[in-house]
C-alpha atoms as a PDB file:
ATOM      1  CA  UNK A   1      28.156  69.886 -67.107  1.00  0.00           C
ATOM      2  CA  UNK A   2      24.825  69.474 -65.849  1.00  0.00           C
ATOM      3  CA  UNK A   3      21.125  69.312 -67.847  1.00  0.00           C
ATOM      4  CA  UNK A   4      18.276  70.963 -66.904  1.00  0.00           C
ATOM      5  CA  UNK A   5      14.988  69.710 -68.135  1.00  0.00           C
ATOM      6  CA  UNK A   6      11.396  70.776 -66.945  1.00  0.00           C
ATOM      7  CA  UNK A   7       8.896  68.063 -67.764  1.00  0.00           C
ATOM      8  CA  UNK A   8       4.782  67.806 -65.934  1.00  0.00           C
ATOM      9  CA  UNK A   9       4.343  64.806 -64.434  1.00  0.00           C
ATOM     10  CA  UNK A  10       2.136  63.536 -67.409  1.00  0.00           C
ATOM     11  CA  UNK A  11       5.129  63.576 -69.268  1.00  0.00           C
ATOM     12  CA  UNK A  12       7.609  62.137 -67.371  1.00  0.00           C
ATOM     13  CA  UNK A  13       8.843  58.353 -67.942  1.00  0.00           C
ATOM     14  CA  UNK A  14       8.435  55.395 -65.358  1.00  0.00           C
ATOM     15  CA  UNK A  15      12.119  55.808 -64.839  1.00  0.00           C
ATOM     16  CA  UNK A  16      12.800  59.439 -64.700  1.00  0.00           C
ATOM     17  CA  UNK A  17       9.899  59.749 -61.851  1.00  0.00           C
ATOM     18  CA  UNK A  18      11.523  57.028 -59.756  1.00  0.00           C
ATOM     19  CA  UNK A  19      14.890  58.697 -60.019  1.00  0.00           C
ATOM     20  CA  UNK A  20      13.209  61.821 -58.892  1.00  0.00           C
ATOM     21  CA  UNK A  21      11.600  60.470 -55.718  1.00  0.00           C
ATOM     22  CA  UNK A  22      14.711  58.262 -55.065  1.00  0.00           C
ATOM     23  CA  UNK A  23      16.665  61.357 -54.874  1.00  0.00           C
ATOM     24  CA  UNK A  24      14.523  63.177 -52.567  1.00  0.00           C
ATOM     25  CA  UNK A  25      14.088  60.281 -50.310  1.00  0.00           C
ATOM     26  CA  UNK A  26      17.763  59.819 -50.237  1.00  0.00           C
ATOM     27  CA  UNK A  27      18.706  63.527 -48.939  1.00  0.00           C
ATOM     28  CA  UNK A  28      15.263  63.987 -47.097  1.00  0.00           C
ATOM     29  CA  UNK A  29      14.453  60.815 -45.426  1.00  0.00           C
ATOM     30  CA  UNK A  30      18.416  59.371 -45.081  1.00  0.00           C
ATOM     31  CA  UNK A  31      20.482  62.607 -44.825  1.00  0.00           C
ATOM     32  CA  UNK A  32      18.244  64.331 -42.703  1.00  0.00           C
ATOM     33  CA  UNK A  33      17.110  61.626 -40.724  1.00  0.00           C
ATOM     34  CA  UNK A  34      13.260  63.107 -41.644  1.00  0.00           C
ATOM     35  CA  UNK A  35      10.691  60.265 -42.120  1.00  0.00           C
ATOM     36  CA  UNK A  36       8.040  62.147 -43.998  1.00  0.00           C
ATOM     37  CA  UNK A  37       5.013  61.362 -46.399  1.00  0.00           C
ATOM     38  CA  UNK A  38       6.612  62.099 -49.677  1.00  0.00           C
ATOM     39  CA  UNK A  39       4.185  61.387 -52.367  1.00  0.00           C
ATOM     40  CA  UNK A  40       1.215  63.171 -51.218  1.00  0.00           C
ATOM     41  CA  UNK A  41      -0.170  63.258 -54.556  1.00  0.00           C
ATOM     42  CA  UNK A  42       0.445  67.014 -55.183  1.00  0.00           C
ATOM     43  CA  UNK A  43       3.427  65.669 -58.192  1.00  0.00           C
ATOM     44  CA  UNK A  44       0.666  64.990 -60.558  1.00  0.00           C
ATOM     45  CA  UNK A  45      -0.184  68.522 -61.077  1.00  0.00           C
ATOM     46  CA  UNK A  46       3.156  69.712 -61.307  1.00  0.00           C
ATOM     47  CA  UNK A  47       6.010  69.961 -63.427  1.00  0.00           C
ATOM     48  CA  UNK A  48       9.206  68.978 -61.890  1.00  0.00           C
ATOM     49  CA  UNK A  49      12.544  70.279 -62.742  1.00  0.00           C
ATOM     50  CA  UNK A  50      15.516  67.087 -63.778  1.00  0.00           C
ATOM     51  CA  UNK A  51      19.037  67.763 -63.721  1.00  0.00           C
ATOM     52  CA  UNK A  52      20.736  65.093 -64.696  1.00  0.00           C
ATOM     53  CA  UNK A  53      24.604  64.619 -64.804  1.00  0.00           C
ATOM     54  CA  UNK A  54      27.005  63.197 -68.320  1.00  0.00           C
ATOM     55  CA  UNK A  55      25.786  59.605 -67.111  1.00  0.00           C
ATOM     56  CA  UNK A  56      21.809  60.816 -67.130  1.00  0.00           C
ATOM     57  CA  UNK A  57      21.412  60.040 -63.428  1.00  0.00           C
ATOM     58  CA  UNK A  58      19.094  62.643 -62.018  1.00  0.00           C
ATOM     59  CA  UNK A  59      21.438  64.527 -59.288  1.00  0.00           C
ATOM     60  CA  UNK A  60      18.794  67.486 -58.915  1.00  0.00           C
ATOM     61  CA  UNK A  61      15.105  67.950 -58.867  1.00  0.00           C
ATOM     62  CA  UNK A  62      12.416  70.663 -57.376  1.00  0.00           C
ATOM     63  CA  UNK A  63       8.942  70.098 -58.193  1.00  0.00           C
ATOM     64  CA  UNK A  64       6.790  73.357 -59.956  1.00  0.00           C
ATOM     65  CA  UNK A  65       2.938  73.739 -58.021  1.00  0.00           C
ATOM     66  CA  UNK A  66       0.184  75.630 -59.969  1.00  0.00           C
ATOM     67  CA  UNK A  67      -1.059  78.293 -58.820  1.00  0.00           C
ATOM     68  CA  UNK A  68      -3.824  77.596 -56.451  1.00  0.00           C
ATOM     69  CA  UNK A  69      -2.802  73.753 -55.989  1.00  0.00           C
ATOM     70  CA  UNK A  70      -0.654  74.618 -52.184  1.00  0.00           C
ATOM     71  CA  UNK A  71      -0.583  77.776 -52.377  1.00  0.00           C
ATOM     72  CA  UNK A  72      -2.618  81.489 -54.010  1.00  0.00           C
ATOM     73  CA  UNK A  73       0.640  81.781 -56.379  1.00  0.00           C
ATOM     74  CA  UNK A  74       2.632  79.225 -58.158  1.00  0.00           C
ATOM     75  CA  UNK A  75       5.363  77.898 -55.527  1.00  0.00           C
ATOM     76  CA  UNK A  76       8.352  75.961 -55.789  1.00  0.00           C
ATOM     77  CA  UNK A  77       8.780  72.905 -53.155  1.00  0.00           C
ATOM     78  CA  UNK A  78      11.151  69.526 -52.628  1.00  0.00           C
ATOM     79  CA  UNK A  79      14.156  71.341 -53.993  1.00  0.00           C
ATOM     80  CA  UNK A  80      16.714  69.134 -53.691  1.00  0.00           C
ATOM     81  CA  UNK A  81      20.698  68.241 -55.314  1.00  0.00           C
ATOM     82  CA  UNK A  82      22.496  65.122 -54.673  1.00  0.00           C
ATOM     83  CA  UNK A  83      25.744  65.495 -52.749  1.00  0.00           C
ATOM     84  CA  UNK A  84      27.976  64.940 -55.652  1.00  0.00           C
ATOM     85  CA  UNK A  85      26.568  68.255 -57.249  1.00  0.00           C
ATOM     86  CA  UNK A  86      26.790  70.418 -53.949  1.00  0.00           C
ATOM     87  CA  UNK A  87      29.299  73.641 -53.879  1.00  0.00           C
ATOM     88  CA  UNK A  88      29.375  74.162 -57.339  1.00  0.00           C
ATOM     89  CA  UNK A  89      26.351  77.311 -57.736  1.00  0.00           C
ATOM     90  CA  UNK A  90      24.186  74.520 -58.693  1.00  0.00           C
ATOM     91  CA  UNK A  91      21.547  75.398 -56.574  1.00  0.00           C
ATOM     92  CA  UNK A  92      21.755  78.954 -57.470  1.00  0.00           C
ATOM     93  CA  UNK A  93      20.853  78.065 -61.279  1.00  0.00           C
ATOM     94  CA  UNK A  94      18.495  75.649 -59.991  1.00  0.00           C
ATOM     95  CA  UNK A  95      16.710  78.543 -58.187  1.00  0.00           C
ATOM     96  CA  UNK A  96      17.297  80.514 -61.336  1.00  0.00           C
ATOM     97  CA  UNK A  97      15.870  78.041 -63.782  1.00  0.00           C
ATOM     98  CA  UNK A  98      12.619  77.372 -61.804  1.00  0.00           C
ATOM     99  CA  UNK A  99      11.679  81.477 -61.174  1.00  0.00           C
ATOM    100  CA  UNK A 100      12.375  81.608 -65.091  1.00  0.00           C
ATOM    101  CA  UNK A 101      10.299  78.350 -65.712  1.00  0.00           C
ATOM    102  CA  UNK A 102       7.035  79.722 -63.275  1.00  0.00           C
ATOM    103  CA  UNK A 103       7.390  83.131 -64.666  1.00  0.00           C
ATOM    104  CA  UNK A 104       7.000  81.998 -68.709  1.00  0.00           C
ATOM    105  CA  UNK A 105       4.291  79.433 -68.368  1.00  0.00           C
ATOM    106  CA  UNK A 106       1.983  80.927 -65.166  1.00  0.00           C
ATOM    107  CA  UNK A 107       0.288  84.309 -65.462  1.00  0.00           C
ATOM    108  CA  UNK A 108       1.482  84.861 -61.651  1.00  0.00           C
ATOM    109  CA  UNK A 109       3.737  87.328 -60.490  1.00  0.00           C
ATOM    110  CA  UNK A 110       4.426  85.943 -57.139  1.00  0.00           C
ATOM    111  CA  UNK A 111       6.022  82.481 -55.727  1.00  0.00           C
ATOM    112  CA  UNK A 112       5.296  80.473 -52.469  1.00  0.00           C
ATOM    113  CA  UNK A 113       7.321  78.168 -50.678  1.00  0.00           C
ATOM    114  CA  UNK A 114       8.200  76.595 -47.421  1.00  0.00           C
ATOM    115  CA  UNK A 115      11.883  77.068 -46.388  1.00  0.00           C
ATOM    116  CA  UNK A 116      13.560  75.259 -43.902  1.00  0.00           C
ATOM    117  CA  UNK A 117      14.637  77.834 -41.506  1.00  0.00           C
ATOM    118  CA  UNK A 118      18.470  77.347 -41.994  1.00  0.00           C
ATOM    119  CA  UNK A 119      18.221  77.904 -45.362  1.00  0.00           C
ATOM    120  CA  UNK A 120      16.450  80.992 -45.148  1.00  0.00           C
ATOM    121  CA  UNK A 121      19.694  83.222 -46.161  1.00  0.00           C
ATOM    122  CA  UNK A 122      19.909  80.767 -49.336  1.00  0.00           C
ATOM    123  CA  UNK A 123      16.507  82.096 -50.551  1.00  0.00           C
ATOM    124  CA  UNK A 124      16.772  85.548 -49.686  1.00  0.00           C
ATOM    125  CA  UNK A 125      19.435  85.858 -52.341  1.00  0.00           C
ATOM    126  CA  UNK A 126      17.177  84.728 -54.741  1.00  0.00           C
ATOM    127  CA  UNK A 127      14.780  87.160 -53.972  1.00  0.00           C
ATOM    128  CA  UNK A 128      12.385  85.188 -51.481  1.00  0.00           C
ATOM    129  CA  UNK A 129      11.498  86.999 -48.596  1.00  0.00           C
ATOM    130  CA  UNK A 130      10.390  85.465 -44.941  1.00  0.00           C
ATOM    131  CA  UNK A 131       6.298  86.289 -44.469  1.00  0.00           C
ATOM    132  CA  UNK A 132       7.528  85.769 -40.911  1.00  0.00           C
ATOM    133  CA  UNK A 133       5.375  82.989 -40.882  1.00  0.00           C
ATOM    134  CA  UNK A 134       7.717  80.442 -38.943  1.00  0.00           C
ATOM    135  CA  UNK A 135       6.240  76.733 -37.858  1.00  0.00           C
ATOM    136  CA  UNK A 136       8.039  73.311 -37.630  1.00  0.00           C
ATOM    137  CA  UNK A 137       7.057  70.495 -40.480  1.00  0.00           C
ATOM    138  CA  UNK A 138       8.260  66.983 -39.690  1.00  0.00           C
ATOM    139  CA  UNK A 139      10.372  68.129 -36.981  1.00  0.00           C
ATOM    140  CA  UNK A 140      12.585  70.403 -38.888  1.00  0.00           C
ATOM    141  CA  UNK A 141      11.933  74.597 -38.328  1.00  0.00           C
ATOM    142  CA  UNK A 142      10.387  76.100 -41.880  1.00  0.00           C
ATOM    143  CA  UNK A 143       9.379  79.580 -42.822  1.00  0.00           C
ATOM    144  CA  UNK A 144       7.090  80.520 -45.615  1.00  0.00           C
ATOM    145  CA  UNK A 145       8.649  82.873 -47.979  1.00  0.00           C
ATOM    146  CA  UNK A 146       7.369  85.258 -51.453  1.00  0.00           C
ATOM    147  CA  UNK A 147       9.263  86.362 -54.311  1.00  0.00           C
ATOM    148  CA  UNK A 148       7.602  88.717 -55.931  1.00  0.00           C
ATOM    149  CA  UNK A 149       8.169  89.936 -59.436  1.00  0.00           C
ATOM    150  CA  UNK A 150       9.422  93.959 -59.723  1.00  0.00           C
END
């Protein structure tokens, strides 16, 4: 059983944000072999999403952006679940849990993000659609996608 716990970044403990940013760095930077600038100071406006496992180690993260902070709407970006957690619909609720999370606290009725392009069939069934808006970040293809609230 996994935890789910949205916290802004002026909330979140020493710890808890270097578990966060170890866990991106190891699936980002080590898994996919993508040397990237990961604090680029946009997690100290956001809220960030911790799942944490029975032991409390944080095993999945995405990070929450204001509207108007990257993008017009709120948007969802460095969505991310540790390999032990993989397979299991995990990133479904994760997907779940942050639409639920933007659409309570933000007066917005849209959400941004950046897709890598292989996972574009992952978002579309969580109601992201491509703008058709494809360019390459880092070295990896990405698409910019909107869900829009109906």
């Amino acid at each position: 059983m996994l935890n789910w716990n949205f916290k802004h970044y002026s909330e979140l403990s020493r710890d808890e944000f270097h578990d966060l940013v170890a866990l991106r760095i190891k699936v980002f930077v080590i898994e996919q072999n993508c040397p990237y600038q990961d604090l680029d100071g946009l997690d100290k406006v956001c809220y960030h999403l911790l799942t944490t496992n029975q032991k409390n180690e944080v095993v999945g993260t995405a990070r929450i952006i204001p509207p108007g902070q990257l993008y017009p709407a709120a948007g969802i970006g460095r969505v991310v679940l540790d390999e032990s957690v993989r397979g299991g619909n995990h990133g479904h609720e994760l997907m779940k849990r942050c639409k639920q999370f933007i659409f309570s606290i933000f007066v917005s009725y849209e959400i941004e993000l950046s897709a890598q392009k292989h996972l574009e069939q992952y978002y579309n069934k969580h109601g992201f659609i491509s703008t058709g808006h494809e360019y390459e970040e880092d070295g990896i293809p990405h698409v910019k996608m909107i869900h829009t609230l109906k």
